[in-house]
Structure formats: structure tokens, C-alpha cells
N, C-alpha and C. Protein backbone atom coordinates (compact mmCIF):
# COMPACT_ATOMS: atom_id res chain seq x y z
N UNK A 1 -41.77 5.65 -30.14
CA UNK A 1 -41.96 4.93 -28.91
C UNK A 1 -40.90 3.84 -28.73
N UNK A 2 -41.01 3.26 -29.88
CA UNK A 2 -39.45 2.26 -29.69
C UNK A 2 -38.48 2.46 -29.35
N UNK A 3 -38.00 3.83 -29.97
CA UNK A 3 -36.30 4.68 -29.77
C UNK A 3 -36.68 4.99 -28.55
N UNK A 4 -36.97 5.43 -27.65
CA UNK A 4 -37.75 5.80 -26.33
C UNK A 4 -37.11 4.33 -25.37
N UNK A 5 -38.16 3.13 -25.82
CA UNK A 5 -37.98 2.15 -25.14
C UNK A 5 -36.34 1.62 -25.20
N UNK A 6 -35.58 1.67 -26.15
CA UNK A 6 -34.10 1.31 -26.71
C UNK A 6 -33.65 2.07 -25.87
N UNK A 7 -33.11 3.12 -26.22
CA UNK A 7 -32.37 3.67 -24.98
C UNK A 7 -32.59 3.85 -23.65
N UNK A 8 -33.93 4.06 -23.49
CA UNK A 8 -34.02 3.37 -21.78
C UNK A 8 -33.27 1.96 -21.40
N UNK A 9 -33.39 1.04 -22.36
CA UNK A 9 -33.15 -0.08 -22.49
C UNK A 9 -31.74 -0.31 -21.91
N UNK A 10 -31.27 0.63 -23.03
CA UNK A 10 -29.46 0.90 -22.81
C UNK A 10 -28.71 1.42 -21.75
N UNK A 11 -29.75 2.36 -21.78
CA UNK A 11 -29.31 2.85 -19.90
C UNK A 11 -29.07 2.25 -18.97
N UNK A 12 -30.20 1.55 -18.82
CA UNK A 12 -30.53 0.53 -17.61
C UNK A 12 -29.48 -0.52 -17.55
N UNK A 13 -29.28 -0.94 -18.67
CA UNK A 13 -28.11 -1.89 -18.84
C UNK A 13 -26.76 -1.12 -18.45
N UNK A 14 -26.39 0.18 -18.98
CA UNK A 14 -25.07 0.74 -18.73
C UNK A 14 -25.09 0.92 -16.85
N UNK A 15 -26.03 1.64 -16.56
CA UNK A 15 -26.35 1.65 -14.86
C UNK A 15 -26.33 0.59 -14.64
N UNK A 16 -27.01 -0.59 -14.93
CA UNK A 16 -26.75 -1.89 -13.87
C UNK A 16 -25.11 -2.16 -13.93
N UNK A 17 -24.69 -2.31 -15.32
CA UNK A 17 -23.08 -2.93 -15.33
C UNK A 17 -22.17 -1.84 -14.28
N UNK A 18 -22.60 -0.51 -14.60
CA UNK A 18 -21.42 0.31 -14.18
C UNK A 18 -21.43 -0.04 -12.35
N UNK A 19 -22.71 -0.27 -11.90
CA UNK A 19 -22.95 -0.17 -10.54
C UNK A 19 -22.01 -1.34 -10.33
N UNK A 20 -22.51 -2.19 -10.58
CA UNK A 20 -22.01 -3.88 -10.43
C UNK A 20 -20.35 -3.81 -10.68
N UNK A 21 -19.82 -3.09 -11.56
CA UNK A 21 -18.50 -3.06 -11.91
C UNK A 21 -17.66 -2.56 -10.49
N UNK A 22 -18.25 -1.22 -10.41
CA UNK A 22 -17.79 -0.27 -8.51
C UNK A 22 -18.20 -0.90 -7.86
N UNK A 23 -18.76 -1.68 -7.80
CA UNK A 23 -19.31 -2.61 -6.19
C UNK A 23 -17.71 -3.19 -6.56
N UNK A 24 -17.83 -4.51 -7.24
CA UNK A 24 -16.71 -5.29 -6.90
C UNK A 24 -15.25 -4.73 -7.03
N UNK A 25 -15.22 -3.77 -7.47
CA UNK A 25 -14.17 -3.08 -7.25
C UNK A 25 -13.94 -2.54 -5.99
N UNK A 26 -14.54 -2.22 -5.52
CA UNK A 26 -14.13 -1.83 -4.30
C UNK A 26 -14.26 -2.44 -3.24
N UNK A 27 -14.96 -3.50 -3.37
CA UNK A 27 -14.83 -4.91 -2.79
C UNK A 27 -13.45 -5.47 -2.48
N UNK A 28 -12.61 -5.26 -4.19
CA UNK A 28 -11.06 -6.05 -3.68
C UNK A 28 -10.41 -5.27 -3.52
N UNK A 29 -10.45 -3.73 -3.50
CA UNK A 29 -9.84 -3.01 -2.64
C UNK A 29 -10.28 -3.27 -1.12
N UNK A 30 -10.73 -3.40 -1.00
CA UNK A 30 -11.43 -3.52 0.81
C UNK A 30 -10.62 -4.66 1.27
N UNK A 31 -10.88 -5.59 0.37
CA UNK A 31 -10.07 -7.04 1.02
C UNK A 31 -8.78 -7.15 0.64
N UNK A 32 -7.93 -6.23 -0.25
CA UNK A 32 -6.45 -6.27 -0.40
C UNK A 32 -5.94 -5.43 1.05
N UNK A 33 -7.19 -4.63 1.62
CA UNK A 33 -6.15 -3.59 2.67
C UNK A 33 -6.70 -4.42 3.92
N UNK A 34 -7.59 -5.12 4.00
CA UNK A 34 -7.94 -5.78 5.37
C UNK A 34 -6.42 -6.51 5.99
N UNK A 35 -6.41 -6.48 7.47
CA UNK A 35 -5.33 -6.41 8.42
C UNK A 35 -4.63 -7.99 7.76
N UNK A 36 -5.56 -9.21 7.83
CA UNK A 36 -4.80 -10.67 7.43
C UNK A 36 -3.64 -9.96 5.99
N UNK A 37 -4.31 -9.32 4.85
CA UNK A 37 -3.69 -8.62 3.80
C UNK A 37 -2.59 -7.96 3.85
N UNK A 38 -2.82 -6.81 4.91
CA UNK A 38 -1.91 -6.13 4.72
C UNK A 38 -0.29 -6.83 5.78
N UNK A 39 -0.73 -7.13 6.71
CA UNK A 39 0.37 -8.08 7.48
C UNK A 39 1.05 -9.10 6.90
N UNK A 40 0.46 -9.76 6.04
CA UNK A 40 0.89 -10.71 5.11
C UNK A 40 2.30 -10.27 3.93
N UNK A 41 1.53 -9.34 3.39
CA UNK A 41 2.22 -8.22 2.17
C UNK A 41 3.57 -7.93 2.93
N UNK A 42 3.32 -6.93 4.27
CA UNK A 42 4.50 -6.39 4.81
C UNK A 42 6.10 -7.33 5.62
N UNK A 43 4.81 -8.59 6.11
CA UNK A 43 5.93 -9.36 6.00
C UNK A 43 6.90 -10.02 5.22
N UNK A 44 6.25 -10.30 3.63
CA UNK A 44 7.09 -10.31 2.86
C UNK A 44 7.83 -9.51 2.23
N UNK A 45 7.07 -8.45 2.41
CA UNK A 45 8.29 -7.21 2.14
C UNK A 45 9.77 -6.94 3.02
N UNK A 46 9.54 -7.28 4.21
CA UNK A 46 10.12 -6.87 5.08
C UNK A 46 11.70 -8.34 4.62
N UNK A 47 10.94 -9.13 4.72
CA UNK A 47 11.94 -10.09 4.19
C UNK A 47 12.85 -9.61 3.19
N UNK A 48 12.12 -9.56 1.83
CA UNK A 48 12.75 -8.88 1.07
C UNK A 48 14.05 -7.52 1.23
N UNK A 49 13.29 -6.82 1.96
CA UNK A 49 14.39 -5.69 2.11
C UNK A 49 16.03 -6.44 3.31
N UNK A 50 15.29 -7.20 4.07
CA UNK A 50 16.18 -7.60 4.87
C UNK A 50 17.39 -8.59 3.83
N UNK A 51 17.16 -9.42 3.02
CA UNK A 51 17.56 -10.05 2.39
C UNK A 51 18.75 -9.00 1.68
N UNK A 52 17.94 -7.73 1.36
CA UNK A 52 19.03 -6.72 0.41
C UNK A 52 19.48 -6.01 1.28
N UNK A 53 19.35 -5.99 2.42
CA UNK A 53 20.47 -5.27 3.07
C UNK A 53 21.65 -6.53 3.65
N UNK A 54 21.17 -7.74 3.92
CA UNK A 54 22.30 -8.53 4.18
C UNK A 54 23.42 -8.48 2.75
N UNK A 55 22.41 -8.49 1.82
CA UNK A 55 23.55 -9.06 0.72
C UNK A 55 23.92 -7.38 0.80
N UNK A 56 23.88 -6.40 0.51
CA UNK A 56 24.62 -5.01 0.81
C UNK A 56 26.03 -5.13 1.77
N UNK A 57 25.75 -5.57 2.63
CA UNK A 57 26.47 -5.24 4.01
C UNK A 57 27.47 -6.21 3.58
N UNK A 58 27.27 -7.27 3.14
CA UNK A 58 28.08 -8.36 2.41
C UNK A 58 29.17 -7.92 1.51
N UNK A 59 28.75 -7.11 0.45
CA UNK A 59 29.65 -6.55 -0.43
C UNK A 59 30.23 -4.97 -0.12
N UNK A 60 29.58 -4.36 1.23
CA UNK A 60 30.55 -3.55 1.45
C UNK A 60 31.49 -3.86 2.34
N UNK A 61 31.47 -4.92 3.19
CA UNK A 61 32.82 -5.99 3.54
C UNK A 61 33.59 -6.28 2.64
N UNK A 62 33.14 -6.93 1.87
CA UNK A 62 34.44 -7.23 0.97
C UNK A 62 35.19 -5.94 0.05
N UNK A 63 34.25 -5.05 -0.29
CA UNK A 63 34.63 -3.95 -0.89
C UNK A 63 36.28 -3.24 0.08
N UNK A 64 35.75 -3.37 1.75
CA UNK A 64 36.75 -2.66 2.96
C UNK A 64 37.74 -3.98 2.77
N UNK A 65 37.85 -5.01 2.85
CA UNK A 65 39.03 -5.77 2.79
C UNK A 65 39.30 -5.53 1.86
N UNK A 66 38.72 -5.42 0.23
CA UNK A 66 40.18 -5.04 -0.81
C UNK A 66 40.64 -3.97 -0.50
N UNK A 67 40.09 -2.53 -0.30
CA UNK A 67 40.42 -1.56 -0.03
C UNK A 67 41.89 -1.55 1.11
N UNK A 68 41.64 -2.38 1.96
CA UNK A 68 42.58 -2.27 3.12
C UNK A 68 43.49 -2.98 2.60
N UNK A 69 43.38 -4.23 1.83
CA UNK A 69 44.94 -4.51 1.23
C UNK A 69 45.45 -3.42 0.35
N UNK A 70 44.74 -2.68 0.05
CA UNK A 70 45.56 -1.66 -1.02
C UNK A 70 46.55 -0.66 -0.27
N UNK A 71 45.51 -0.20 0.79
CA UNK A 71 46.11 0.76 1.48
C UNK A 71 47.38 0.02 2.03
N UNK A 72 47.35 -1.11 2.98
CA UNK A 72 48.36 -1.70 3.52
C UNK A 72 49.40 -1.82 2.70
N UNK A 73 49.39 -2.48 1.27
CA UNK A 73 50.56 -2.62 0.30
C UNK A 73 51.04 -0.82 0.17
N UNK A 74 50.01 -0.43 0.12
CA UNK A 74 50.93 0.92 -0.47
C UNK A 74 51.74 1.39 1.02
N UNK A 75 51.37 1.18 2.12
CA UNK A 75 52.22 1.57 3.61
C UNK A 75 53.34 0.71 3.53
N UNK A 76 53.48 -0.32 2.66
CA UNK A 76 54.55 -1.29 2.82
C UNK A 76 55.22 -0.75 2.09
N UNK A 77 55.38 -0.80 0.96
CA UNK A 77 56.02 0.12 0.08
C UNK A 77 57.08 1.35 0.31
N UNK A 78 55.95 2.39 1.39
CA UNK A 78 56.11 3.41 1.20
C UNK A 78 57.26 3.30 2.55
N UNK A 79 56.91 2.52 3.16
CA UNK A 79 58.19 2.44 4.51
C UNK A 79 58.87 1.66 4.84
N UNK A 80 58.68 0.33 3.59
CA UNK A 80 59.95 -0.58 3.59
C UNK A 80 61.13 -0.29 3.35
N UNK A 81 62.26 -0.82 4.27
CA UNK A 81 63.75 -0.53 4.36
C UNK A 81 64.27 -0.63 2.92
N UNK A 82 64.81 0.70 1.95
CA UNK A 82 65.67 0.34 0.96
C UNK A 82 66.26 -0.58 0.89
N UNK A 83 66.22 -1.59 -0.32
CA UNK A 83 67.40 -2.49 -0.06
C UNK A 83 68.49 -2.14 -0.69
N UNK A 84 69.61 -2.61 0.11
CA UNK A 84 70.65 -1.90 0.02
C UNK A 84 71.61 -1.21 0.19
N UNK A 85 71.34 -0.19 1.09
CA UNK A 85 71.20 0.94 1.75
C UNK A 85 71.14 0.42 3.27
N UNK A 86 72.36 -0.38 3.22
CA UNK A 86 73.05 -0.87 5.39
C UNK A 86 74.00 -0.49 5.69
């Protein structure tokens, strides 16, 4: 009768915790996706990405100005007047 009463015992306890555990769990799922949440999140995301595309766009500027002095020196080069040769 005891072992009977014990594991009922245990049960009841594992069912109450497990219930209680999925409630609030899905509680802060509910309130991580609610609209104040999710608008919040995306605006800082949005920052974020904006931030990495400025600094992107940044260094593929400078990437096209070295590039274009290269090219330019090598056009100088390649069609500057021999010296010498008047």
C-alpha cells in the first residue's frame, strides 16, 4: 500500500512540475514574439545590418581608388613619351 501511495506520490509531483515547466515556457515564447518584441528585435537588427553595409560600401571605395591608381600608373607607363627619342 505504501509503494502504491509513493509513486502516485511521484507522479503527481512529475505531472505538476512538467505542466508548470510548459506553461511558462511557452509563456516566454508568446511574449518574445508579441508585436512590442518583435519590432524592437528587428529594429535593432536592421541597424546592425545597415551599419555593415555602410562600413562594406566604405571599403569597396577605397578598394576602387587603389585599384584605379594602379590601372592609371600602368596607362602612364604604357603611353608615356620615350625619353629620348625627339
Amino acid at each position: 500500500m505504501f509503494k502504491r501511495m509513493f509513486w502516485l506520490g511521484i507522479g503527481a509531483t512529475l505531472g505538476f512540475s512538467t505542466s508548470w515547466w510548459v506553461t511558462r515556457t511557452v509563456r516566454q515564447k508568446i511574449e518574445r514574439y508579441m508585436p512590442q518584441q518583435l519590432t524592437s528585435s528587428l529594429a535593432t537588427k536592421a541597424r546592425s545590418v545597415r551599419g555593415d553595409v555602410r562600413a562594406a560600401i566604405a571599403d569597396g571605395r577605397q578598394a576602387m581608388h587603389e585599384q584605379e591608381g594602379i590601372l592609371r600608373a600602368q596607362i602612364e607607363t604604357r603611353y608615356a613619351p620615350k625619353r629620348g627619342s625627339a
